[in-house]
PDB file of N, CA and C in Angstrom:
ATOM      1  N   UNK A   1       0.838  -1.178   0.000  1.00  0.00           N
ATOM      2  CA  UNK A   1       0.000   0.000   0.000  1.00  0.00           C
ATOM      3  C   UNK A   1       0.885   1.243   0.000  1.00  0.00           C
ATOM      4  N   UNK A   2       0.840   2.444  -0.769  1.00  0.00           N
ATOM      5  CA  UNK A   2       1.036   3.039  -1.191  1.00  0.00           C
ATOM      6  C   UNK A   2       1.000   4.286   0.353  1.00  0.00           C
ATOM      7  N   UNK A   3       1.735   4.777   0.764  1.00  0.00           N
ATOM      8  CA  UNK A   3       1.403   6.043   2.032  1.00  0.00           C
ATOM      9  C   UNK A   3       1.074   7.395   0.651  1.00  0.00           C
ATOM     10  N   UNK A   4       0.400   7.750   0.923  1.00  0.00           N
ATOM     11  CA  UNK A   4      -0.479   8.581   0.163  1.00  0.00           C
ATOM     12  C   UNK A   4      -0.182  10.140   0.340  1.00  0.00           C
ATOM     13  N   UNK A   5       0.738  10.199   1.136  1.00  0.00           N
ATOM     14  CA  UNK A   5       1.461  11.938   1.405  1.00  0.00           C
ATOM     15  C   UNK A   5       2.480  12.101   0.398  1.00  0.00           C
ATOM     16  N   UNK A   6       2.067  13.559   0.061  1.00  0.00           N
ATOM     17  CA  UNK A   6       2.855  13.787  -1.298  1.00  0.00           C
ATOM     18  C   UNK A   6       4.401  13.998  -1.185  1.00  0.00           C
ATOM     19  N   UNK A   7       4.589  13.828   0.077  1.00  0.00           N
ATOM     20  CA  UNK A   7       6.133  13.883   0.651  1.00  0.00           C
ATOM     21  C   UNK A   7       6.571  12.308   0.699  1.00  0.00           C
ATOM     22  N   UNK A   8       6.019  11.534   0.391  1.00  0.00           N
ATOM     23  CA  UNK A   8       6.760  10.521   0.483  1.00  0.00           C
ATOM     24  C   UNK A   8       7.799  10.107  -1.511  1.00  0.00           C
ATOM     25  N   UNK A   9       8.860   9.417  -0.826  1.00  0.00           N
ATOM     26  CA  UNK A   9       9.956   9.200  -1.258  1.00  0.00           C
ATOM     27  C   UNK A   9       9.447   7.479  -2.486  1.00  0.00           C
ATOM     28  N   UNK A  10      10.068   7.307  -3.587  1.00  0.00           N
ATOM     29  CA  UNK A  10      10.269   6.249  -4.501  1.00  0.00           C
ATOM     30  C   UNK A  10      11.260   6.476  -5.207  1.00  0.00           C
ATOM     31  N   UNK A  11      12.016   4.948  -5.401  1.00  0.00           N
ATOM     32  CA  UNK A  11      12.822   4.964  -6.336  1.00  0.00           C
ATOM     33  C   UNK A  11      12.429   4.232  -7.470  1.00  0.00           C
ATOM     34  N   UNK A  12      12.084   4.713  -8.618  1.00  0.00           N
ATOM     35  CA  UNK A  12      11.766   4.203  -9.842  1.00  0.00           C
ATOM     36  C   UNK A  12      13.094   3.940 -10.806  1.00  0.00           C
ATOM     37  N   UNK A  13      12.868   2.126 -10.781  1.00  0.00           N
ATOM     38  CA  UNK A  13      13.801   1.759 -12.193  1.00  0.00           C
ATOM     39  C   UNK A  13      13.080   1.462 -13.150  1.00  0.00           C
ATOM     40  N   UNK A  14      14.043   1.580 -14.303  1.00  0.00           N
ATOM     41  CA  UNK A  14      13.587   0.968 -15.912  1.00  0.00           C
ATOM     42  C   UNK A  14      14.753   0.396 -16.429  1.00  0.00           C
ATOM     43  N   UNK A  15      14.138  -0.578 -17.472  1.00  0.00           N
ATOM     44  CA  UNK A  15      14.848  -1.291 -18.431  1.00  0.00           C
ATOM     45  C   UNK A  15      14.017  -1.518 -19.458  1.00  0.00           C
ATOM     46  N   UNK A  16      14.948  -2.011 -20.221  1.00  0.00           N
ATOM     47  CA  UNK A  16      14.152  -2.985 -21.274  1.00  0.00           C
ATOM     48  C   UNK A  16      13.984  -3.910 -21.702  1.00  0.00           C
ATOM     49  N   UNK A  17      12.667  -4.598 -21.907  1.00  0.00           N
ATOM     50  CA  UNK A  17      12.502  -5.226 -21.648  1.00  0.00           C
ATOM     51  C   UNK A  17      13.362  -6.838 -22.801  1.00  0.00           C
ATOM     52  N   UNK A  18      13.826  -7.879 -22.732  1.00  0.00           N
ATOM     53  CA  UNK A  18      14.603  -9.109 -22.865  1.00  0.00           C
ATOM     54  C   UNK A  18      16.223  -8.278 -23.011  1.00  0.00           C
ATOM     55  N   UNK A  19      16.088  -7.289 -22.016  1.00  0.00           N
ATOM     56  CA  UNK A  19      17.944  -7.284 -21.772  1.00  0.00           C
ATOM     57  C   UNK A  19      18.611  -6.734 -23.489  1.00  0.00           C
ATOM     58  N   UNK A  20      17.696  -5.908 -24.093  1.00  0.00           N
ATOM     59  CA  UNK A  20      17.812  -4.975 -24.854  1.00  0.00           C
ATOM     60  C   UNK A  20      18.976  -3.411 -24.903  1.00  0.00           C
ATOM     61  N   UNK A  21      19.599  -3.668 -25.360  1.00  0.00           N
ATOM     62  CA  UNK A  21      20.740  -2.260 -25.559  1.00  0.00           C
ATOM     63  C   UNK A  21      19.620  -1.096 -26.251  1.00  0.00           C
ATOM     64  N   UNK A  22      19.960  -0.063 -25.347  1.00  0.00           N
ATOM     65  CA  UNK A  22      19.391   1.025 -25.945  1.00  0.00           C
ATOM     66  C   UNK A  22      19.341   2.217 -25.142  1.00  0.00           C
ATOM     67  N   UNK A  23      18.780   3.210 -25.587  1.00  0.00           N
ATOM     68  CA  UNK A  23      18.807   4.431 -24.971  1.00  0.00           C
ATOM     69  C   UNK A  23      17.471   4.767 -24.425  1.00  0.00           C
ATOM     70  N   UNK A  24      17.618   6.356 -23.718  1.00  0.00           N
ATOM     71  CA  UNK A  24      15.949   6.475 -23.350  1.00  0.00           C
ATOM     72  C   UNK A  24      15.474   7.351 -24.840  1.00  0.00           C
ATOM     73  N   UNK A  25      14.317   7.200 -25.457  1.00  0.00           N
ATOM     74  CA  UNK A  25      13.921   8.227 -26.080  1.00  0.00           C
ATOM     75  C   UNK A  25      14.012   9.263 -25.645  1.00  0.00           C
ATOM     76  N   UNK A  26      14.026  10.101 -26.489  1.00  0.00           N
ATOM     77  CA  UNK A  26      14.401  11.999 -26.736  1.00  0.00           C
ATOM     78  C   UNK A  26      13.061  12.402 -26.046  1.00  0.00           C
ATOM     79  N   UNK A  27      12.057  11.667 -26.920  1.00  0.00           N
ATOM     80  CA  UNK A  27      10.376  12.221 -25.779  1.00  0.00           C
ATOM     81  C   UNK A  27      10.080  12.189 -24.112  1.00  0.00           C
ATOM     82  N   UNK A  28      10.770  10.663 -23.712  1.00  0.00           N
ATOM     83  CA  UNK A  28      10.993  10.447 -22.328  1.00  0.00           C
ATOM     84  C   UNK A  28      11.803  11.887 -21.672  1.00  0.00           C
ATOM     85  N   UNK A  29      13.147  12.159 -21.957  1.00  0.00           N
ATOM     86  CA  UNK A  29      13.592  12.723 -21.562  1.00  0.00           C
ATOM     87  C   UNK A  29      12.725  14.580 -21.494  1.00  0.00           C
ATOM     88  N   UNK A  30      11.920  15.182 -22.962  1.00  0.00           N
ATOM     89  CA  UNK A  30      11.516  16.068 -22.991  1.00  0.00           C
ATOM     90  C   UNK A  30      10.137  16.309 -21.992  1.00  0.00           C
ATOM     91  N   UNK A  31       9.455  14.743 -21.597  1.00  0.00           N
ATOM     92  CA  UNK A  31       8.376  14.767 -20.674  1.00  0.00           C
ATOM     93  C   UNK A  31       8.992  15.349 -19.347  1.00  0.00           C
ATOM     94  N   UNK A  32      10.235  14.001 -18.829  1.00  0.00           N
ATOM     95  CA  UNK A  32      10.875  14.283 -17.511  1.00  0.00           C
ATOM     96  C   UNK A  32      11.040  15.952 -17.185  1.00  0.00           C
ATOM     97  N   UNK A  33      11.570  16.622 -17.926  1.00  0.00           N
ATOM     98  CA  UNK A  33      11.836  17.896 -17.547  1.00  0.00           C
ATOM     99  C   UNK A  33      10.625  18.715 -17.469  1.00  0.00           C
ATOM    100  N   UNK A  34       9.479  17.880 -17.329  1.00  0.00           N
ATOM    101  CA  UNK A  34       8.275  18.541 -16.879  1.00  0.00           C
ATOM    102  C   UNK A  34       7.679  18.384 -15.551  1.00  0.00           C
ATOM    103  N   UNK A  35       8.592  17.562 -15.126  1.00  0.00           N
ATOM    104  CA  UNK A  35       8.062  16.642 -13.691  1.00  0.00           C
ATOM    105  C   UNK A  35       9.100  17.381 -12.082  1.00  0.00           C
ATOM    106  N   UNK A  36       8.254  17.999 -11.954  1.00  0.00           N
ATOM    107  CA  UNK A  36       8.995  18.611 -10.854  1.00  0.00           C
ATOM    108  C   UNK A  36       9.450  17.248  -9.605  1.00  0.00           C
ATOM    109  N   UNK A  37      10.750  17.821  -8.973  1.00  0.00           N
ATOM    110  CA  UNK A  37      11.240  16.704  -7.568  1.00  0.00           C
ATOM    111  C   UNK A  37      11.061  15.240  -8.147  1.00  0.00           C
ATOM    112  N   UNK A  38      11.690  15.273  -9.256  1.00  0.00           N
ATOM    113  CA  UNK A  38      12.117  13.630  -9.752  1.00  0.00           C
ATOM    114  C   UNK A  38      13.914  14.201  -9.840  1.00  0.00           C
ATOM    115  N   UNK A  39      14.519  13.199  -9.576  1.00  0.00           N
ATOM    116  CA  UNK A  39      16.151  13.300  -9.953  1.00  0.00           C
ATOM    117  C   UNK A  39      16.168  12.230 -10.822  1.00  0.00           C
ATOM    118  N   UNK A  40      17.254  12.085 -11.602  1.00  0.00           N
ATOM    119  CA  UNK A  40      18.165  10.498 -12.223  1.00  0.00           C
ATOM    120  C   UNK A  40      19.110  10.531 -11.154  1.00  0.00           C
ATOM    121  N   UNK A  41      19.516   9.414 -10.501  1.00  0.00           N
ATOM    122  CA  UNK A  41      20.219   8.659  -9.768  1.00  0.00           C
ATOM    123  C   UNK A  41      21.025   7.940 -10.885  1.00  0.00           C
ATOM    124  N   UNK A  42      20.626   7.179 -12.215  1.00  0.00           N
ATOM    125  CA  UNK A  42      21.501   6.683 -13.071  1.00  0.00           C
ATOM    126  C   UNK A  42      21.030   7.220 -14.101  1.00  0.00           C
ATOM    127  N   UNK A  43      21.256   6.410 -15.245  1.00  0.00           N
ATOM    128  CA  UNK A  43      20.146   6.054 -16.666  1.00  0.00           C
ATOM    129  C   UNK A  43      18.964   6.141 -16.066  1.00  0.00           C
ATOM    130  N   UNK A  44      18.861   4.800 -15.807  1.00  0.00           N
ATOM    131  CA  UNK A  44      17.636   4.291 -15.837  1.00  0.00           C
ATOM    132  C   UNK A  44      17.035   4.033 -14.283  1.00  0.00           C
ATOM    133  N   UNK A  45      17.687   4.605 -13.308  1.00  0.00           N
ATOM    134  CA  UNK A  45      16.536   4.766 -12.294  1.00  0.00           C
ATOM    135  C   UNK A  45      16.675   6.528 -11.615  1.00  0.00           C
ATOM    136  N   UNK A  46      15.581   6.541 -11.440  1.00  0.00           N
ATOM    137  CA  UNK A  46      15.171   7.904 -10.538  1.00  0.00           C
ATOM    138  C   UNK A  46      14.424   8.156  -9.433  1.00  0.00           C
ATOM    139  N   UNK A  47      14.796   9.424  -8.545  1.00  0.00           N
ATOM    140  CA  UNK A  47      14.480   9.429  -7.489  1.00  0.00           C
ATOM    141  C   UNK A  47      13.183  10.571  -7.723  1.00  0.00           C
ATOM    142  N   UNK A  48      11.967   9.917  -6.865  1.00  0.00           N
ATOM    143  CA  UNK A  48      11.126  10.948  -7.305  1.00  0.00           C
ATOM    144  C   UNK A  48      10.019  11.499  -5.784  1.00  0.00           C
ATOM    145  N   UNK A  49       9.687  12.336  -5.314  1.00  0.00           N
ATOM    146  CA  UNK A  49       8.812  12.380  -4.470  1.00  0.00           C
ATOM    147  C   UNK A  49       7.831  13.012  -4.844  1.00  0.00           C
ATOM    148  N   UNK A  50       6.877  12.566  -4.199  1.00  0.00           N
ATOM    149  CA  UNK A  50       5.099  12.525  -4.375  1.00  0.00           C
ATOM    150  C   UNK A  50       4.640  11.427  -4.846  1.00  0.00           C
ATOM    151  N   UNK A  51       3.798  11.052  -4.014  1.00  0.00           N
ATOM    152  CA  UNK A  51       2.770   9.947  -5.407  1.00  0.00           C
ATOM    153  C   UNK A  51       2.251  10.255  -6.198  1.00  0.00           C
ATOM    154  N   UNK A  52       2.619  11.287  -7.006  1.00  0.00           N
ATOM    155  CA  UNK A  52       1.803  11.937  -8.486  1.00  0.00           C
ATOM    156  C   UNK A  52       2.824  11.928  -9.372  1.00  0.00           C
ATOM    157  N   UNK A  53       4.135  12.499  -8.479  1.00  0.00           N
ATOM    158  CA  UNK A  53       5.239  12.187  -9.312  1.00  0.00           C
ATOM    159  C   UNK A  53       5.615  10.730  -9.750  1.00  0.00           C
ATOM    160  N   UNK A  54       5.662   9.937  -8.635  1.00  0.00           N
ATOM    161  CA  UNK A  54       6.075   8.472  -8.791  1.00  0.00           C
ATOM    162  C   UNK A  54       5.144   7.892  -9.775  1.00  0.00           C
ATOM    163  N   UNK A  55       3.839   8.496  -9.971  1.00  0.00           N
ATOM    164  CA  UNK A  55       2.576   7.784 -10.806  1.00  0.00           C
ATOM    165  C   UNK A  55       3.073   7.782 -11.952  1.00  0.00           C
ATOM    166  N   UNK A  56       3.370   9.263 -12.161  1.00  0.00           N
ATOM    167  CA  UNK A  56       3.570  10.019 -13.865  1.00  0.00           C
ATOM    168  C   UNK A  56       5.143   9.609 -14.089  1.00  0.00           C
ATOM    169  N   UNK A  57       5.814   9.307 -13.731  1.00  0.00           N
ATOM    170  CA  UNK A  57       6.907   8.980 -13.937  1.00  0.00           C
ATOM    171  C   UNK A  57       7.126   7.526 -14.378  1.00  0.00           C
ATOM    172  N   UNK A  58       6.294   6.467 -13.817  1.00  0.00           N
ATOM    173  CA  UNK A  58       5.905   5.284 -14.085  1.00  0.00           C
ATOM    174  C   UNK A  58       5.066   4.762 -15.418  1.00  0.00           C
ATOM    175  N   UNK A  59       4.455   5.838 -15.224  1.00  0.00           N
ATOM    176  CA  UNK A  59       2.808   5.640 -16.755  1.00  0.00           C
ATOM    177  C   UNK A  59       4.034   6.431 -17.947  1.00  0.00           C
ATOM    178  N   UNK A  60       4.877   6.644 -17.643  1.00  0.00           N
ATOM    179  CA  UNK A  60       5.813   7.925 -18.710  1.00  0.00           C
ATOM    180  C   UNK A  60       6.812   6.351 -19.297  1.00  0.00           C
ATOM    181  N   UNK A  61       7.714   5.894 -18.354  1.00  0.00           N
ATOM    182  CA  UNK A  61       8.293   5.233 -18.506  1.00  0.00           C
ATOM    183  C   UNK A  61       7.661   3.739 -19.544  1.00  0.00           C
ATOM    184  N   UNK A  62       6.391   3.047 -19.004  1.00  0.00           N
ATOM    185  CA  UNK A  62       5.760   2.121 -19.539  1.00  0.00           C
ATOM    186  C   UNK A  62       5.181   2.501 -21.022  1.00  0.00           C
ATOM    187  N   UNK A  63       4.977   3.804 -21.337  1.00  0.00           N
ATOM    188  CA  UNK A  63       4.791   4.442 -22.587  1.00  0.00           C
ATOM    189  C   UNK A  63       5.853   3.849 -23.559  1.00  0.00           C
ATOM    190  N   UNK A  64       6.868   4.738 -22.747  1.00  0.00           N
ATOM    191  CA  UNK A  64       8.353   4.018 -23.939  1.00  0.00           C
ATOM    192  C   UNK A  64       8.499   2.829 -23.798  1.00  0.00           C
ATOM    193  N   UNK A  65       7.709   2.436 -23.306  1.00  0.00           N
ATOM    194  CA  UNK A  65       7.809   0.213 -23.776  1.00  0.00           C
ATOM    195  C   UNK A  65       9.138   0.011 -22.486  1.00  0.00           C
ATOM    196  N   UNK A  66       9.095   0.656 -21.550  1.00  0.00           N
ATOM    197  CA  UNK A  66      10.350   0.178 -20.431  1.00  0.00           C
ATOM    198  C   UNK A  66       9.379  -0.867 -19.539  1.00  0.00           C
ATOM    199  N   UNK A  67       9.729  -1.604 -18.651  1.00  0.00           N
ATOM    200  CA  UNK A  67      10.141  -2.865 -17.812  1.00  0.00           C
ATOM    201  C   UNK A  67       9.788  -1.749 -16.704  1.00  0.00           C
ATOM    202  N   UNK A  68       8.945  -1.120 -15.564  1.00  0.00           N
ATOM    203  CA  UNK A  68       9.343  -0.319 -14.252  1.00  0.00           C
ATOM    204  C   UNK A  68       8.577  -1.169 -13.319  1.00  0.00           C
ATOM    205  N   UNK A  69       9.462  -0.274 -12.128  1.00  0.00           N
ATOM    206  CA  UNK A  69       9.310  -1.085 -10.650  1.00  0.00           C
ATOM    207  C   UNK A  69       9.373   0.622  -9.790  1.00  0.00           C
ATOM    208  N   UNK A  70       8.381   0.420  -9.070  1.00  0.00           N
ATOM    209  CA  UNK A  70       8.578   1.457  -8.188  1.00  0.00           C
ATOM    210  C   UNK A  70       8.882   0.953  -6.723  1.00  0.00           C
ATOM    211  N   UNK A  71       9.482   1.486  -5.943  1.00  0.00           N
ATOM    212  CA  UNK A  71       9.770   1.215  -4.657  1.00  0.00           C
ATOM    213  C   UNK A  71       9.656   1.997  -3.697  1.00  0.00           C
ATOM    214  N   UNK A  72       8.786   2.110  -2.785  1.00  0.00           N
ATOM    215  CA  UNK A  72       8.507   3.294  -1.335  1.00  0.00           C
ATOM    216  C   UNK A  72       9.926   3.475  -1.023  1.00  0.00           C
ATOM    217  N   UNK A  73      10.406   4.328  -0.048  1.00  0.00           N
ATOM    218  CA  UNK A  73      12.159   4.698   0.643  1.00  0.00           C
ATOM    219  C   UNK A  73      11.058   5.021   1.874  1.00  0.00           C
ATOM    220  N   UNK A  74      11.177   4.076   2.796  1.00  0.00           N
ATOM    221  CA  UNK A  74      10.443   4.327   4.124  1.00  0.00           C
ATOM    222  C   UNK A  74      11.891   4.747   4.718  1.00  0.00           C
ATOM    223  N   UNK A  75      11.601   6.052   5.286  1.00  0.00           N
ATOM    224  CA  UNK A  75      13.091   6.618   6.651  1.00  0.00           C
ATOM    225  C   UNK A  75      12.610   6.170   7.913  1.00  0.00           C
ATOM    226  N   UNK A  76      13.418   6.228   8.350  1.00  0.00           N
ATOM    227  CA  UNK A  76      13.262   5.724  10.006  1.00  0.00           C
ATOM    228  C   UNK A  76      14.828   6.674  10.687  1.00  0.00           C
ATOM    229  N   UNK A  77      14.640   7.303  11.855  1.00  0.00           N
ATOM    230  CA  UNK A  77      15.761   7.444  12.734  1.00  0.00           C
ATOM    231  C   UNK A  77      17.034   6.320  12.399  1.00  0.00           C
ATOM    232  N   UNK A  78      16.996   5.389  12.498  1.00  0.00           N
ATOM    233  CA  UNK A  78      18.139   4.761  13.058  1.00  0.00           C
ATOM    234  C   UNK A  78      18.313   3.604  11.243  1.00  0.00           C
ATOM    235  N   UNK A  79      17.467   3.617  10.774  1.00  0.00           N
ATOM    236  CA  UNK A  79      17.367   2.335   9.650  1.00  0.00           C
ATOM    237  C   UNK A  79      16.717   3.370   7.822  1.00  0.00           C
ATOM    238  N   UNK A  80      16.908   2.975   7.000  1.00  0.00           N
ATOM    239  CA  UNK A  80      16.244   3.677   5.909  1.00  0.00           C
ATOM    240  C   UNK A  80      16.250   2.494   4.977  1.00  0.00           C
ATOM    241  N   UNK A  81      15.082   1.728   4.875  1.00  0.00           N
ATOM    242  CA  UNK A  81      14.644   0.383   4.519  1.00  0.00           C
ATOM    243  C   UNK A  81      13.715   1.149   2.382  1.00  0.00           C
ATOM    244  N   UNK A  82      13.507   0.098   1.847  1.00  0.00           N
ATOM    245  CA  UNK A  82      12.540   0.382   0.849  1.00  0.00           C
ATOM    246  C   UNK A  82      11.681  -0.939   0.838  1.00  0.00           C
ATOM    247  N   UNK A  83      10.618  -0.626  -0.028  1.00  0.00           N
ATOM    248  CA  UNK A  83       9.131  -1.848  -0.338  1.00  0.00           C
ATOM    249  C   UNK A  83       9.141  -1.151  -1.847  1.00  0.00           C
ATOM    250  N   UNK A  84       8.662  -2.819  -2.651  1.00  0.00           N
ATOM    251  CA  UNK A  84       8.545  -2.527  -3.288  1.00  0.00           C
ATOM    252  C   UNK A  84       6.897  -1.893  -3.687  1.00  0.00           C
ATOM    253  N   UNK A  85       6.096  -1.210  -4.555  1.00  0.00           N
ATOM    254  CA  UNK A  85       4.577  -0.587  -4.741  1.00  0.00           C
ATOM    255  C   UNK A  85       4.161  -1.120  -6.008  1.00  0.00           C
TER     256      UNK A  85
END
């Protein structure tokens, strides 16, 4: 289940899908720079907060025919664990 505060934290990966060489499309990239509080961490995964961001970033990615996985980043004081969503 999804924590539903727009402050919460996901890390979204992509690939492609049967282990395919390739790049991100030029469109992917011209959407992303519309998406406020998403980072790239690599290529192909990013750090994004909100669940509107993590949504649109996901439905963006599966467009270009990518493979995604989103994952909560639950913090804690002492531990900083993830789940996958």
């Amino acid at each position: 289940m999804i924590r539903q505060h727009e402050d919460a934290t996901f890390i979204v990966v992509m690939d492609l899908p049967n282990a395919q060489a390739g790049h991100m499309p030029t469109r992917f990239y011209r959407a992303l720079k519309k998406l406020q509080d998403v980072e790239r961490l690599q290529k192909s995964v990013y750090l994004a907060t909100g669940v509107s961001n993590m949504k649109e970033l996901v439905r963006l990615g599966r467009a270009c025919g990518f493979e995604v996985q989103a994952f909560q980043v639950i913090k804690n004081d002492s531990i900083m664990r993830s789940r996958q969503v």
